[in-house]
Protein backbone atom coordinates (compact mmCIF):
# COMPACT_ATOMS: atom_id res chain seq x y z
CA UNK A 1 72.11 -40.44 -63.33
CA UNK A 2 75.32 -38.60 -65.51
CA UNK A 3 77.72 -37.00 -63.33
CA UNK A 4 76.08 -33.50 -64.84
CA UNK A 5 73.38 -33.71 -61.18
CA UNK A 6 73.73 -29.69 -59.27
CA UNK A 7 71.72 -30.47 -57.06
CA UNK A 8 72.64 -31.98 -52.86
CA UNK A 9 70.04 -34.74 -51.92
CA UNK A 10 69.79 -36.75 -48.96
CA UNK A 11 70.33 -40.28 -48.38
CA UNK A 12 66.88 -42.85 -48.73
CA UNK A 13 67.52 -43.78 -45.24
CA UNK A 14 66.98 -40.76 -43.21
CA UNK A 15 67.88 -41.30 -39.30
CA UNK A 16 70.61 -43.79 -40.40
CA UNK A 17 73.70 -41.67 -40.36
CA UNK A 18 76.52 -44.50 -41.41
CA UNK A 19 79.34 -41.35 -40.83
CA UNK A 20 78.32 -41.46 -37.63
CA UNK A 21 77.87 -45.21 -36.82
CA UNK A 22 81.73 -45.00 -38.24
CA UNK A 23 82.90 -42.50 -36.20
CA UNK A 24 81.52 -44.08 -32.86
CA UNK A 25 83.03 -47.30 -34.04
CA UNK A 26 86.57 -45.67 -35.14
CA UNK A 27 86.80 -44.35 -31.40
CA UNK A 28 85.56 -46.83 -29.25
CA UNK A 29 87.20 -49.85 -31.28
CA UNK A 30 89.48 -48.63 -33.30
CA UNK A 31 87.80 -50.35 -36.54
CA UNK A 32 87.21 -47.72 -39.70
CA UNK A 33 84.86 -49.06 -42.43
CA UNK A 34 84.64 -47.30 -45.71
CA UNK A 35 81.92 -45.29 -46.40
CA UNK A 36 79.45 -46.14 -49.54
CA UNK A 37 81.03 -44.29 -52.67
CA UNK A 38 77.44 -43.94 -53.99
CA UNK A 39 74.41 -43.98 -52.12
CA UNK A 40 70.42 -44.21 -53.14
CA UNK A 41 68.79 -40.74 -52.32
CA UNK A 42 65.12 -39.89 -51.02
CA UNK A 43 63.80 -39.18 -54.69
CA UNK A 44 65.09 -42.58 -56.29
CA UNK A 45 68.40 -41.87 -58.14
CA UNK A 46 72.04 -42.86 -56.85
CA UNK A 47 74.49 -40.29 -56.66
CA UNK A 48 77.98 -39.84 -54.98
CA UNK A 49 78.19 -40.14 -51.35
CA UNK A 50 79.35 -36.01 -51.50
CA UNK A 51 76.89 -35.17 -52.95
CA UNK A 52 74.35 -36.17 -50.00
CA UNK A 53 73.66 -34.34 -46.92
CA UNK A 54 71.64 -34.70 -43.44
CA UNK A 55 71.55 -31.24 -43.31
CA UNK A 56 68.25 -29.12 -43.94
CA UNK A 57 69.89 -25.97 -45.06
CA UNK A 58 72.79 -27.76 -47.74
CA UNK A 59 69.83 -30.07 -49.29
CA UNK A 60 68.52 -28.20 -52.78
CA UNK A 61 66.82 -31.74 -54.27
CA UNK A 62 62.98 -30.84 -53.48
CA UNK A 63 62.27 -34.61 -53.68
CA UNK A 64 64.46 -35.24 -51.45
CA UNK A 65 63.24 -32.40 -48.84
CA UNK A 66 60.04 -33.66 -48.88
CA UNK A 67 61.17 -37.35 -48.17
CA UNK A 68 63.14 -36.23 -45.42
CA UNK A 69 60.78 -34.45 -44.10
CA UNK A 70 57.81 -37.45 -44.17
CA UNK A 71 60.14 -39.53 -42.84
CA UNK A 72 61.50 -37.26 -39.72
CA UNK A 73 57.66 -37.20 -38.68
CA UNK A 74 57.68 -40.72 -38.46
CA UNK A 75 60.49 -41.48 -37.14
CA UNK A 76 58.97 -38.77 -34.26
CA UNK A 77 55.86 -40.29 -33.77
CA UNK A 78 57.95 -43.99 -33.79
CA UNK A 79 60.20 -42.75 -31.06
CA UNK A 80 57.21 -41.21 -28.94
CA UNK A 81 55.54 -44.76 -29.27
CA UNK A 82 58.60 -46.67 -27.83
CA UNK A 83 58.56 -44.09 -24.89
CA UNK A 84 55.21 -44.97 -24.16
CA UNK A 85 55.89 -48.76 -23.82
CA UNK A 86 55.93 -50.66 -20.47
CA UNK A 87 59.42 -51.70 -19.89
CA UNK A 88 60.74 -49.27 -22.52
CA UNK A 89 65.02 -48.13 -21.78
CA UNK A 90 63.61 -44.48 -22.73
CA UNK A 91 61.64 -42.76 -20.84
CA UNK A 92 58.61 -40.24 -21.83
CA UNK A 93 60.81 -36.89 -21.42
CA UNK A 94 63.53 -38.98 -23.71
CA UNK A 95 60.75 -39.58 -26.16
CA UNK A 96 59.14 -36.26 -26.56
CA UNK A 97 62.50 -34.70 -26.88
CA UNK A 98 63.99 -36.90 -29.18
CA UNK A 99 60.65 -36.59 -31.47
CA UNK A 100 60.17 -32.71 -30.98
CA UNK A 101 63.60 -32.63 -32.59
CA UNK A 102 62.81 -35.29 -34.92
CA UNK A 103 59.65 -32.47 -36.13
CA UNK A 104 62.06 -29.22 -35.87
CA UNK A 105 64.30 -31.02 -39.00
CA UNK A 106 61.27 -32.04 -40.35
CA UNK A 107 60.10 -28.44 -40.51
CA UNK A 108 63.23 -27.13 -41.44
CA UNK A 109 63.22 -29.60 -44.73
CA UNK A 110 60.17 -27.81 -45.24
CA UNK A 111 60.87 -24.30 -44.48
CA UNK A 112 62.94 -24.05 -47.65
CA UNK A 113 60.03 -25.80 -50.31
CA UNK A 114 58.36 -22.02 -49.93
């Protein structure tokens, strides 16, 4: 896609947030990787890294809201699942709140579609 793309999308890979995974690693280690300069968004094309967001409310690209919002309801019913397993490190409560969260962003990538 030509440089001449308005619209913010999100990244294909919703629930992998590599700014994050870099900051976490920056502090505890000291280690700073370089983020992608383009990355592959929810509706197919590759655009700058800037020009992606995790964010509900700064995301215009409907493709993209509606990808982020199928995959935040499975990523919530994938964490309740892992709750529910014998032996699992997170426990029901952990589960439910990390999925009802999970289905608020999914609603809010929604919310904006009307």
């Amino acid at each position: 896609m030509g440089g001449s793309d308005p619209h913010i999308h999100v990244e294909s890979k919703v629930g992998h947030d590599d700014a994050a995974v870099r900051n976490v690693l920056a502090s505890t280690f000291g280690l700073v990787g370089d983020l992608p300069s383009l990355v592959t968004t929810g509706c197919g094309v590759r655009v700058p890294y800037a020009m992606a967001s995790p964010r509900p409310d700064k995301v215009t690209c409907l493709a993209c809201r509606e990808h982020a919002r199928r995959e935040h309801l499975r990523l919530a019913e994938w964490v309740e699942r892992l709750g529910s397993m014998p032996g699992s490190t997170v426990s029901p409560v952990q589960a439910r709140q990390a999925a009802d969260r999970h289905r608020e962003l999914a609603d809010k990538f929604a919310d904006a579609e009307d």
